[in-house]
PDB file of N, CA and C in Angstrom:
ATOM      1  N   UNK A   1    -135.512  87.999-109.859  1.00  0.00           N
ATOM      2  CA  UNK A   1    -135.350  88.028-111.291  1.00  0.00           C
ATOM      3  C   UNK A   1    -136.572  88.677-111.902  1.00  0.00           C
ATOM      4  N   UNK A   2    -136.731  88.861-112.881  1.00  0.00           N
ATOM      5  CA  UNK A   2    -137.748  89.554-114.111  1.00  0.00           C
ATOM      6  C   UNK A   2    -137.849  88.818-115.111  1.00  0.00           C
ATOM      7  N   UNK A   3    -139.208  88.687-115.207  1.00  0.00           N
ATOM      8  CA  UNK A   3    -139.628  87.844-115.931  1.00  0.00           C
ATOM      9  C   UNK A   3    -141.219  87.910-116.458  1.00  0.00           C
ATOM     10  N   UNK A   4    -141.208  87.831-118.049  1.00  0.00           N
ATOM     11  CA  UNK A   4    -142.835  88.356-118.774  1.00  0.00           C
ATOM     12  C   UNK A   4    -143.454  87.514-118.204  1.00  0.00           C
ATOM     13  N   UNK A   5    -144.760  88.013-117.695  1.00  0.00           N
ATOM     14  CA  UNK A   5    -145.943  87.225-117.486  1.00  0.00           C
ATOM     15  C   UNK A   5    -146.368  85.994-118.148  1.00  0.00           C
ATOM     16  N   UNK A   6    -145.990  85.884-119.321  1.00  0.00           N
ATOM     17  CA  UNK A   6    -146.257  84.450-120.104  1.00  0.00           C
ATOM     18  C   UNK A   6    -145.555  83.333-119.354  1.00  0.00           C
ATOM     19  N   UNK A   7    -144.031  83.498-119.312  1.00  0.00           N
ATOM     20  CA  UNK A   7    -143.102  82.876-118.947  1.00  0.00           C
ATOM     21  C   UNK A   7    -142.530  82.470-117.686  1.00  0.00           C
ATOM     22  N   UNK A   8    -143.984  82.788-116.521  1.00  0.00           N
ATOM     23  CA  UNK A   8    -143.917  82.731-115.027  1.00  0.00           C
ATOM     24  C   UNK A   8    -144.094  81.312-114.678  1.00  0.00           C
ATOM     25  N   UNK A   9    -144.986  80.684-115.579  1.00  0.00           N
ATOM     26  CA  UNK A   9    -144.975  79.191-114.829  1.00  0.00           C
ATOM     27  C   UNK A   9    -143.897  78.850-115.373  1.00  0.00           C
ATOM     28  N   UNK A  10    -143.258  78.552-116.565  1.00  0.00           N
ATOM     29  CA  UNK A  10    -142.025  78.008-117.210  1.00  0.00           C
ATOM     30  C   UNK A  10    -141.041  78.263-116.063  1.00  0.00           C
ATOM     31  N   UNK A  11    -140.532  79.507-116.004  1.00  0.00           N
ATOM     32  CA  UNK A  11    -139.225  79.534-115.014  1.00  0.00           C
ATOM     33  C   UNK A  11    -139.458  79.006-113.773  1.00  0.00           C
ATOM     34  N   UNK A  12    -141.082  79.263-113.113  1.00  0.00           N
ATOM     35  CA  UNK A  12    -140.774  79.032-112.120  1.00  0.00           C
ATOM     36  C   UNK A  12    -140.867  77.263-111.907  1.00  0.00           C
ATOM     37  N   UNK A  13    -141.374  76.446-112.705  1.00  0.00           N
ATOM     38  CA  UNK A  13    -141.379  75.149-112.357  1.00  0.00           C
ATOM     39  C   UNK A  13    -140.029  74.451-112.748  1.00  0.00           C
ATOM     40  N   UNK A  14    -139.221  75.877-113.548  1.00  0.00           N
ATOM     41  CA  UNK A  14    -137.431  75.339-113.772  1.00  0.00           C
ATOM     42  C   UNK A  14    -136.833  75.395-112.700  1.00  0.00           C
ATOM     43  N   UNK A  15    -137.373  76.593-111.771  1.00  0.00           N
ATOM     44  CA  UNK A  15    -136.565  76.839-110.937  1.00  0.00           C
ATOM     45  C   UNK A  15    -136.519  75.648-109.703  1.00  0.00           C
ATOM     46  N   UNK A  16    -138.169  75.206-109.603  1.00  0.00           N
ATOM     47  CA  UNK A  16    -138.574  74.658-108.251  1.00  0.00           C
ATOM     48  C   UNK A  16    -138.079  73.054-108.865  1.00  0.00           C
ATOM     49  N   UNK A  17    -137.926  73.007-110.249  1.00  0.00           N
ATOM     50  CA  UNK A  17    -137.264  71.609-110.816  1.00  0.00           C
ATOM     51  C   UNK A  17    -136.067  71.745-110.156  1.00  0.00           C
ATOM     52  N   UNK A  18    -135.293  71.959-110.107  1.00  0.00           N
ATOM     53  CA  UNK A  18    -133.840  72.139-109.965  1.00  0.00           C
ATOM     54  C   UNK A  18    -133.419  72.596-108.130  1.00  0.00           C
ATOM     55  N   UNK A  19    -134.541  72.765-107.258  1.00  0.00           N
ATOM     56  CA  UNK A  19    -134.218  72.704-105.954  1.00  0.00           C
ATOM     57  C   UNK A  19    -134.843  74.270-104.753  1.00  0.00           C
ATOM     58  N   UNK A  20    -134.822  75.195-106.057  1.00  0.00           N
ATOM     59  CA  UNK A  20    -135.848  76.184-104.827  1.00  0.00           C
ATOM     60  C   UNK A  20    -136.895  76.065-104.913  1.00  0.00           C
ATOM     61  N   UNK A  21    -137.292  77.187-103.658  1.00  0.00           N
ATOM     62  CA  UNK A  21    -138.801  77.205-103.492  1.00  0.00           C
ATOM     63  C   UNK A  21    -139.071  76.707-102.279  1.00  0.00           C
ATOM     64  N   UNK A  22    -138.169  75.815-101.655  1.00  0.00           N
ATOM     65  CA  UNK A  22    -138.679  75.392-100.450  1.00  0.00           C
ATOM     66  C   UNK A  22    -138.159  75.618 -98.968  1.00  0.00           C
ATOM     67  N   UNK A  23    -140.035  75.881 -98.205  1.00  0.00           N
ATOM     68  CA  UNK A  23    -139.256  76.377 -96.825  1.00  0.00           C
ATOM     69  C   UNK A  23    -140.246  75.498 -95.992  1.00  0.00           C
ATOM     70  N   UNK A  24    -139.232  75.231 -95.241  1.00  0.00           N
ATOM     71  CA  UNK A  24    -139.555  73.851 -94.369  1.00  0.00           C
ATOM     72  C   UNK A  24    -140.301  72.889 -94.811  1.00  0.00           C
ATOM     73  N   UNK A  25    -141.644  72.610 -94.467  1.00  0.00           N
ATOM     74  CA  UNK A  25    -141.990  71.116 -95.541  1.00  0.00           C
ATOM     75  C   UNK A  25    -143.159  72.118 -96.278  1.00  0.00           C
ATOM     76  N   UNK A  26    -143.290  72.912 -96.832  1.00  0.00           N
ATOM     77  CA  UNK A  26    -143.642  73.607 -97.973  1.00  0.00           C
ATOM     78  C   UNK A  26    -142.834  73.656 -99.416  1.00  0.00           C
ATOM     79  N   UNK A  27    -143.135  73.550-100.383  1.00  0.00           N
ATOM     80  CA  UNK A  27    -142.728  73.304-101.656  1.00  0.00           C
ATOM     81  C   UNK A  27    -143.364  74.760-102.737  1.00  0.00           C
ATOM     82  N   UNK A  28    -142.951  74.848-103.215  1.00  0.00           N
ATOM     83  CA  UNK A  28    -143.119  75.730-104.562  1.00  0.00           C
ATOM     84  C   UNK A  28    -143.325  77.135-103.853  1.00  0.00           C
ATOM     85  N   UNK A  29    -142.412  77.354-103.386  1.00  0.00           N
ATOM     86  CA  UNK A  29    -142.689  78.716-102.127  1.00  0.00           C
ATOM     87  C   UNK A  29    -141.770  79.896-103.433  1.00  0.00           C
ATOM     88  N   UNK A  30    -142.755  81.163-103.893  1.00  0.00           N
ATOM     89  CA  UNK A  30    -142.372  81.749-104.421  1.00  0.00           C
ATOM     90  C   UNK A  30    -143.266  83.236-104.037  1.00  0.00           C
ATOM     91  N   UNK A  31    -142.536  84.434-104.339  1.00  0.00           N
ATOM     92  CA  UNK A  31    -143.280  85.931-104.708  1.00  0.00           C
ATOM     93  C   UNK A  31    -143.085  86.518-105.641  1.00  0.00           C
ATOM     94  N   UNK A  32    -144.199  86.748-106.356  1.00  0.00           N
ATOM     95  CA  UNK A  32    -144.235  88.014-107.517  1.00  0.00           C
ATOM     96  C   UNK A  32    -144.813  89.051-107.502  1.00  0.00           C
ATOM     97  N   UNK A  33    -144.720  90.114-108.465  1.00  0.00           N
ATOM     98  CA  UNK A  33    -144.740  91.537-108.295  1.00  0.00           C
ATOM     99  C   UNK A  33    -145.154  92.269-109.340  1.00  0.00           C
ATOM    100  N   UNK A  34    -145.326  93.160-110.255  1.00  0.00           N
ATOM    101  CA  UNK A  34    -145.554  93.439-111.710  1.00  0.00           C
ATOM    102  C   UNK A  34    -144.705  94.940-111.243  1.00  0.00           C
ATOM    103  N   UNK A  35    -144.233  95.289-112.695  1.00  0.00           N
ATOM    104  CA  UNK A  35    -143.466  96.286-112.470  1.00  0.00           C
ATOM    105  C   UNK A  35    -143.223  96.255-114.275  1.00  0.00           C
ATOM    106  N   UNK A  36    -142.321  97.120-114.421  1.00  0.00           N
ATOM    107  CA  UNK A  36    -141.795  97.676-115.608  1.00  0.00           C
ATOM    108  C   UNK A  36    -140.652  97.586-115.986  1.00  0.00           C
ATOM    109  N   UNK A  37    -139.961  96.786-117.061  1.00  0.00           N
ATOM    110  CA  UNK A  37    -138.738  96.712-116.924  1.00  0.00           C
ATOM    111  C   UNK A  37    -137.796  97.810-118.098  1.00  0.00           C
ATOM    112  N   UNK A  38    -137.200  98.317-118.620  1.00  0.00           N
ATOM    113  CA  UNK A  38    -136.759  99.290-119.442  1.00  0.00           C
ATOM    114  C   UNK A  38    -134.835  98.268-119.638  1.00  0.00           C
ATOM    115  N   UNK A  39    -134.846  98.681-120.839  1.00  0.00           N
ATOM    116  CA  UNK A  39    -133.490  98.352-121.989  1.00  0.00           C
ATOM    117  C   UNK A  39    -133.443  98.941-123.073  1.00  0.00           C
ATOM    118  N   UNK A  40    -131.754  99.243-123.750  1.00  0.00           N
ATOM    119  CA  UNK A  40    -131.772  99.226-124.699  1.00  0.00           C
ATOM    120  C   UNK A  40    -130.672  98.006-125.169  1.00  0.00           C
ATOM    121  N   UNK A  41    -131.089  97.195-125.856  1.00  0.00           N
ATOM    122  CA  UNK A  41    -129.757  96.234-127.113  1.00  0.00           C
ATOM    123  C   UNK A  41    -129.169  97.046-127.410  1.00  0.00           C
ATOM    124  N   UNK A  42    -127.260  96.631-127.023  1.00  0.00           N
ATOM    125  CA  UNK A  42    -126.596  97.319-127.810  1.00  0.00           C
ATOM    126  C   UNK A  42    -126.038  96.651-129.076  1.00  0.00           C
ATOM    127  N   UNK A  43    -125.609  96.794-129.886  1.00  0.00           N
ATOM    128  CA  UNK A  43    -124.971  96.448-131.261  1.00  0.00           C
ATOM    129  C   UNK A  43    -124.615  94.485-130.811  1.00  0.00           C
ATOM    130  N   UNK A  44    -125.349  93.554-131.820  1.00  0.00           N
ATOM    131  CA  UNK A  44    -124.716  92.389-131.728  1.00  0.00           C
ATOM    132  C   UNK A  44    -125.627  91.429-131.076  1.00  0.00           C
ATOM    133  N   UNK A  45    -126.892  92.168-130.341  1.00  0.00           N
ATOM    134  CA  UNK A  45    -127.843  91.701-129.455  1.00  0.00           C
ATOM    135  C   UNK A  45    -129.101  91.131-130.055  1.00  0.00           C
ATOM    136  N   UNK A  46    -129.865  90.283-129.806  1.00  0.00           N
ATOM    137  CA  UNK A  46    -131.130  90.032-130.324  1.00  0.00           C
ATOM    138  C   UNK A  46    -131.842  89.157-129.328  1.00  0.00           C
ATOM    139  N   UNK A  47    -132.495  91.276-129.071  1.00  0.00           N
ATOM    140  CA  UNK A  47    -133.981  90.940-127.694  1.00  0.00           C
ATOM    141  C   UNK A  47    -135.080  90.267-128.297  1.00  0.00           C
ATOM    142  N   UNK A  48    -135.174  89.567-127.102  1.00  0.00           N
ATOM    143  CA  UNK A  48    -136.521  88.934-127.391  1.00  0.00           C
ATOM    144  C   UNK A  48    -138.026  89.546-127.123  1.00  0.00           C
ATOM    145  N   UNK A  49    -137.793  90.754-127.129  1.00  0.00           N
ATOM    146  CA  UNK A  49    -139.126  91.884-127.403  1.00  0.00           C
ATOM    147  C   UNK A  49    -138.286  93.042-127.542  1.00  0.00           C
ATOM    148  N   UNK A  50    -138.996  93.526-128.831  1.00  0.00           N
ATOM    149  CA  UNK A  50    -138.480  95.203-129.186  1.00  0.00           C
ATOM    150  C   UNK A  50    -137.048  94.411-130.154  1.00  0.00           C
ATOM    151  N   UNK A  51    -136.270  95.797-130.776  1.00  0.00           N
ATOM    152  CA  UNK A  51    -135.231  95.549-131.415  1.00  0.00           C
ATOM    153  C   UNK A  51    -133.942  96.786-131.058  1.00  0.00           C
ATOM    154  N   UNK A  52    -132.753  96.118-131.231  1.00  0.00           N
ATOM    155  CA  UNK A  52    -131.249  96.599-130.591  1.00  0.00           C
ATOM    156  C   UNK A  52    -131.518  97.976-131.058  1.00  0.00           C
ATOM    157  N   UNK A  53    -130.909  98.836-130.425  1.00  0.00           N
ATOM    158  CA  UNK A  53    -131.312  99.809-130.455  1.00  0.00           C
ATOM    159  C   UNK A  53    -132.255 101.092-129.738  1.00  0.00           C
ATOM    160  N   UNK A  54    -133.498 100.621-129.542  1.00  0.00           N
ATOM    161  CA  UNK A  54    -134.277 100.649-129.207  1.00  0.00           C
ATOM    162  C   UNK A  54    -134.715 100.700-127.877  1.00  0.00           C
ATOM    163  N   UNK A  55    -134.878 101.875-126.853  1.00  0.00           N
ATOM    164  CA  UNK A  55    -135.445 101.908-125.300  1.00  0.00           C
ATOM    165  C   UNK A  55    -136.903 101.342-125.615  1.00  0.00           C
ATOM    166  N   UNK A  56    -136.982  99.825-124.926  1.00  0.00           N
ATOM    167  CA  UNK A  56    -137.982  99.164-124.365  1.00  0.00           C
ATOM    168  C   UNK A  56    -138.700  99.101-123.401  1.00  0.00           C
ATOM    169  N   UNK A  57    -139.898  98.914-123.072  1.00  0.00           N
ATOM    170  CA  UNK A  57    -140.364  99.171-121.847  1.00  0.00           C
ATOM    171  C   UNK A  57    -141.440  98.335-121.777  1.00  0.00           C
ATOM    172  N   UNK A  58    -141.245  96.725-120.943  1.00  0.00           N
ATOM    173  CA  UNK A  58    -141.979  96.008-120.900  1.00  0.00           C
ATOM    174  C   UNK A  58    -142.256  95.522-119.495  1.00  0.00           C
ATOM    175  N   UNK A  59    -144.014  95.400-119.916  1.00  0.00           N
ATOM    176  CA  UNK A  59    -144.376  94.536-118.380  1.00  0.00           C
ATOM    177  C   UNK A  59    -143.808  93.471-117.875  1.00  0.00           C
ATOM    178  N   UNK A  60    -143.296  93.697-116.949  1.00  0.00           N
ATOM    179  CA  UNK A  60    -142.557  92.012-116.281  1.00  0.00           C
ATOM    180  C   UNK A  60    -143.390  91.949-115.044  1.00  0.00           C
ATOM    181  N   UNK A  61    -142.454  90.284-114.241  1.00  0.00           N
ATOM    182  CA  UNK A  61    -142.953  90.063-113.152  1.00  0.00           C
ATOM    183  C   UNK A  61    -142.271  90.061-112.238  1.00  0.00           C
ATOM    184  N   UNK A  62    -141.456  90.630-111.661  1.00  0.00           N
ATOM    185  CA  UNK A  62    -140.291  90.254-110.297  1.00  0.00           C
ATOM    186  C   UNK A  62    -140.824  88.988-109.508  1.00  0.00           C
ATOM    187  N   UNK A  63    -139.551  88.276-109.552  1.00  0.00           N
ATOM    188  CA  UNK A  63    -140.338  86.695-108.943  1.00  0.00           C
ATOM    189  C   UNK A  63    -139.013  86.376-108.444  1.00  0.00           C
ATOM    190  N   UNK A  64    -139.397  86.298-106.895  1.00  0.00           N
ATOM    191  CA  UNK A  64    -138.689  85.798-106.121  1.00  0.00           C
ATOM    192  C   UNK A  64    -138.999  84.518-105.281  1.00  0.00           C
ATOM    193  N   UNK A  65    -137.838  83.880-104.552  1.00  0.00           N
ATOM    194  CA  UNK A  65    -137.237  82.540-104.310  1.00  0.00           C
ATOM    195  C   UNK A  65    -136.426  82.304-103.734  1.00  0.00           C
ATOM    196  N   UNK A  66    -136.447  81.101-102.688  1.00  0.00           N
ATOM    197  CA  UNK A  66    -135.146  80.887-102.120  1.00  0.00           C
ATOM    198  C   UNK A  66    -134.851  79.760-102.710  1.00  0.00           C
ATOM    199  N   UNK A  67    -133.639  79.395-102.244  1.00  0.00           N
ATOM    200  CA  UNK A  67    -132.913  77.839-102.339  1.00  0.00           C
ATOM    201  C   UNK A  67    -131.718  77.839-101.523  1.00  0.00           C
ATOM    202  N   UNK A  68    -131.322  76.518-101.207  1.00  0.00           N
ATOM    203  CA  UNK A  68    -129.881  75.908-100.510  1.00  0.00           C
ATOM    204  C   UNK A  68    -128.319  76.423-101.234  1.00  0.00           C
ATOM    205  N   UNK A  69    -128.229  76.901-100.423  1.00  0.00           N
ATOM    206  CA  UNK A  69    -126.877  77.461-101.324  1.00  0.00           C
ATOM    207  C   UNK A  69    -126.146  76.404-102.281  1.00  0.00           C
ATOM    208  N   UNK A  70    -126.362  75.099-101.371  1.00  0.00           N
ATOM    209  CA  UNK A  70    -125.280  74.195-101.816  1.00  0.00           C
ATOM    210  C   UNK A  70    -126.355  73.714-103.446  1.00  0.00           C
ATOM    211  N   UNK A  71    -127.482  74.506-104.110  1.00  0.00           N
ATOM    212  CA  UNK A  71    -128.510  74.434-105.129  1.00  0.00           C
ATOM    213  C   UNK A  71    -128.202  75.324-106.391  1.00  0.00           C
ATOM    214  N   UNK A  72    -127.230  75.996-105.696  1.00  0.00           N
ATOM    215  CA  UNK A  72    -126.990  77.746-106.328  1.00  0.00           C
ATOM    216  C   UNK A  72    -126.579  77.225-108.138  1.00  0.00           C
ATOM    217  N   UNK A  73    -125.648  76.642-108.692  1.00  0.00           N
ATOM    218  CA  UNK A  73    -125.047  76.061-109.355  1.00  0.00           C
ATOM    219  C   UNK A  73    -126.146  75.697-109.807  1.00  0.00           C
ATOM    220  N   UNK A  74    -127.031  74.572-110.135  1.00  0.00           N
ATOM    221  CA  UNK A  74    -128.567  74.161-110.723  1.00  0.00           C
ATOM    222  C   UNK A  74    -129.513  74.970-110.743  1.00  0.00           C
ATOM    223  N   UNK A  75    -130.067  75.827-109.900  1.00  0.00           N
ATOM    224  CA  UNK A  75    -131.052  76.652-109.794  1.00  0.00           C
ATOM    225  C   UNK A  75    -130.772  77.842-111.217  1.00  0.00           C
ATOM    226  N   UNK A  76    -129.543  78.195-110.446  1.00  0.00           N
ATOM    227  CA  UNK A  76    -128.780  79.867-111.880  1.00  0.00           C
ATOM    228  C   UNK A  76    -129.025  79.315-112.996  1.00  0.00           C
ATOM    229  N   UNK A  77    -127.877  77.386-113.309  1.00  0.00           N
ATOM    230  CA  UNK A  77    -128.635  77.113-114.626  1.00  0.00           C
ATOM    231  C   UNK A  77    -129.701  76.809-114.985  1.00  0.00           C
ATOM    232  N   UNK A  78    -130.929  76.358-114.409  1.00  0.00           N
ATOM    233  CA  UNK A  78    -132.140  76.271-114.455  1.00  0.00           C
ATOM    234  C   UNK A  78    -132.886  77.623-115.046  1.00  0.00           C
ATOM    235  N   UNK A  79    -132.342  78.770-114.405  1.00  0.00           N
ATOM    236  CA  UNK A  79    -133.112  80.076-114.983  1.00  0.00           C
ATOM    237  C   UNK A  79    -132.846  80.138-116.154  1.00  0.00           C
ATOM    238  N   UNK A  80    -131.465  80.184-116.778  1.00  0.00           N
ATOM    239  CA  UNK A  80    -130.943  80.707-117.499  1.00  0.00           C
ATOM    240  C   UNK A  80    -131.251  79.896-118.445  1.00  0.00           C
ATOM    241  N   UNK A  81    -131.882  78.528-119.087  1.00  0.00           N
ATOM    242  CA  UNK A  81    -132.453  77.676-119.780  1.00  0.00           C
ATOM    243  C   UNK A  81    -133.789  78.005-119.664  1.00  0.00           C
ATOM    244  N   UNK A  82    -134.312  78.285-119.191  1.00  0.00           N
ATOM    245  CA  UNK A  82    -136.171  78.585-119.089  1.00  0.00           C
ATOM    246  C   UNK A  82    -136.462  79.825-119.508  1.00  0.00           C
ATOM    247  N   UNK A  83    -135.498  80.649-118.645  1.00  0.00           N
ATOM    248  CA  UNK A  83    -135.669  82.298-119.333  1.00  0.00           C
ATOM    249  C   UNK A  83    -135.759  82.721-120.944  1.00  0.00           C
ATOM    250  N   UNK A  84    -136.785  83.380-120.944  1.00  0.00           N
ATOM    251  CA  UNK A  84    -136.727  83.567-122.525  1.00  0.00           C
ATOM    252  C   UNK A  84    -135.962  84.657-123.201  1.00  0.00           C
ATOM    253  N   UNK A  85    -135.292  85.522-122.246  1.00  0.00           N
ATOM    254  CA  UNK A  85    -134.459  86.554-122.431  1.00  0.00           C
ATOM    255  C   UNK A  85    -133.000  86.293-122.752  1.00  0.00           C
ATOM    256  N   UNK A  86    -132.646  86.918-123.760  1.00  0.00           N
ATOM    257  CA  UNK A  86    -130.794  86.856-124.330  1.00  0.00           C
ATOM    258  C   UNK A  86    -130.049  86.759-123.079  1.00  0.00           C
ATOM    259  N   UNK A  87    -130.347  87.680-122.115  1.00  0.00           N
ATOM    260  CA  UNK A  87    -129.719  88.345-120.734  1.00  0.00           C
ATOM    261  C   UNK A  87    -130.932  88.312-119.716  1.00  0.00           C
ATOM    262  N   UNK A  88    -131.133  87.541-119.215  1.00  0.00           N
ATOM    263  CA  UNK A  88    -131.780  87.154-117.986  1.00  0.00           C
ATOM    264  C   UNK A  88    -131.237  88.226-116.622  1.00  0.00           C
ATOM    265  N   UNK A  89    -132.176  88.756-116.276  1.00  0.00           N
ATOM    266  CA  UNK A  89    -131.962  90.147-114.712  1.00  0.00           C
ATOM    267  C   UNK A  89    -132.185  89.270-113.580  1.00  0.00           C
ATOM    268  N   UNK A  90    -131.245  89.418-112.816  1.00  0.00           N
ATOM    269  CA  UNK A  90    -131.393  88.237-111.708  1.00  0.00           C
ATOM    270  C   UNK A  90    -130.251  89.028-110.310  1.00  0.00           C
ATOM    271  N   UNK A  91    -130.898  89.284-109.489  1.00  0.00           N
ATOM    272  CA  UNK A  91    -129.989  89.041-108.230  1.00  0.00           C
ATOM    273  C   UNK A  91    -130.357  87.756-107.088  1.00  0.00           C
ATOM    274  N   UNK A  92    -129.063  87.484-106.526  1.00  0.00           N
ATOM    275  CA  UNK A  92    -128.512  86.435-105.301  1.00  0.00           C
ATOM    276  C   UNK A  92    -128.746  87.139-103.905  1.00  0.00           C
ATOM    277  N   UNK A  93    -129.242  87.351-103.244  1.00  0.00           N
ATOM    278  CA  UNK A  93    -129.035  87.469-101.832  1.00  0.00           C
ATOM    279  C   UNK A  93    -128.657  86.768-100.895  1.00  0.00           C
ATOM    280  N   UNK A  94    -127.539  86.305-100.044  1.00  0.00           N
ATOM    281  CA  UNK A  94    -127.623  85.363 -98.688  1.00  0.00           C
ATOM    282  C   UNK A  94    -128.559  85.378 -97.993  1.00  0.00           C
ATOM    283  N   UNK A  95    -128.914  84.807 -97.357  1.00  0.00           N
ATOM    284  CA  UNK A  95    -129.972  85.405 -96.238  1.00  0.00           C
ATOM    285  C   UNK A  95    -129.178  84.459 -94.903  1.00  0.00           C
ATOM    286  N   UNK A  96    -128.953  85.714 -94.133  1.00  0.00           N
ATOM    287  CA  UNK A  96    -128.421  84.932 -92.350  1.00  0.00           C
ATOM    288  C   UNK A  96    -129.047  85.024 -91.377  1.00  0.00           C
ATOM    289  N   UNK A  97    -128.743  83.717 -91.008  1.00  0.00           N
ATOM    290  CA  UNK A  97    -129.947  83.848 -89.398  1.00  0.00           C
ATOM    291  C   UNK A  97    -129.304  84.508 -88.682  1.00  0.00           C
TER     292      UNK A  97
END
């Protein structure tokens, strides 16, 4: 997911509230990244940096995480309450042994 630098401990202690983060008896197991994220709002939208309309281009953090699949359901809503974004950027990966 992507996520402003302000808002890195928030999500991530939503996330590790709600069940990821952990690998084997380690807890709060996470990676981040800095990068650039780019949007425009279309008609009806209200970003929470910059305005609809408008190509944005803000520092984020790519912050990644695992969790139990059977977590998936709590974790997604966990982001999506912490995130400070209208539209939260997020991909799922499986991961198989």
């Amino acid at each position: 997911m992507f996520v402003p630098r302000e808002s890195l401990d928030t999500v991530r202690d939503a996330l590790f509230a709600a069940g990821a983060g952990r690998i084997g008896g380690y807890e709060r197991c996470c990676w981040y990244s800095e990068g650039t994220g780019t949007f425009v709002g279309g008609e009806g939208t209200a970003p929470a940096v910059g305005e609809a309309g408008v190509e944005e281009r803000v520092p984020e953090l790519r912050l990644e995480t695992v969790y139990p699949v059977a977590k998936h359901g709590d974790v997604i809503a966990a982001l999506k309450l912490a995130h400070p974004y209208e539209e939260p950027a997020f991909d799922v990966y499986e991961l198989v042994p």
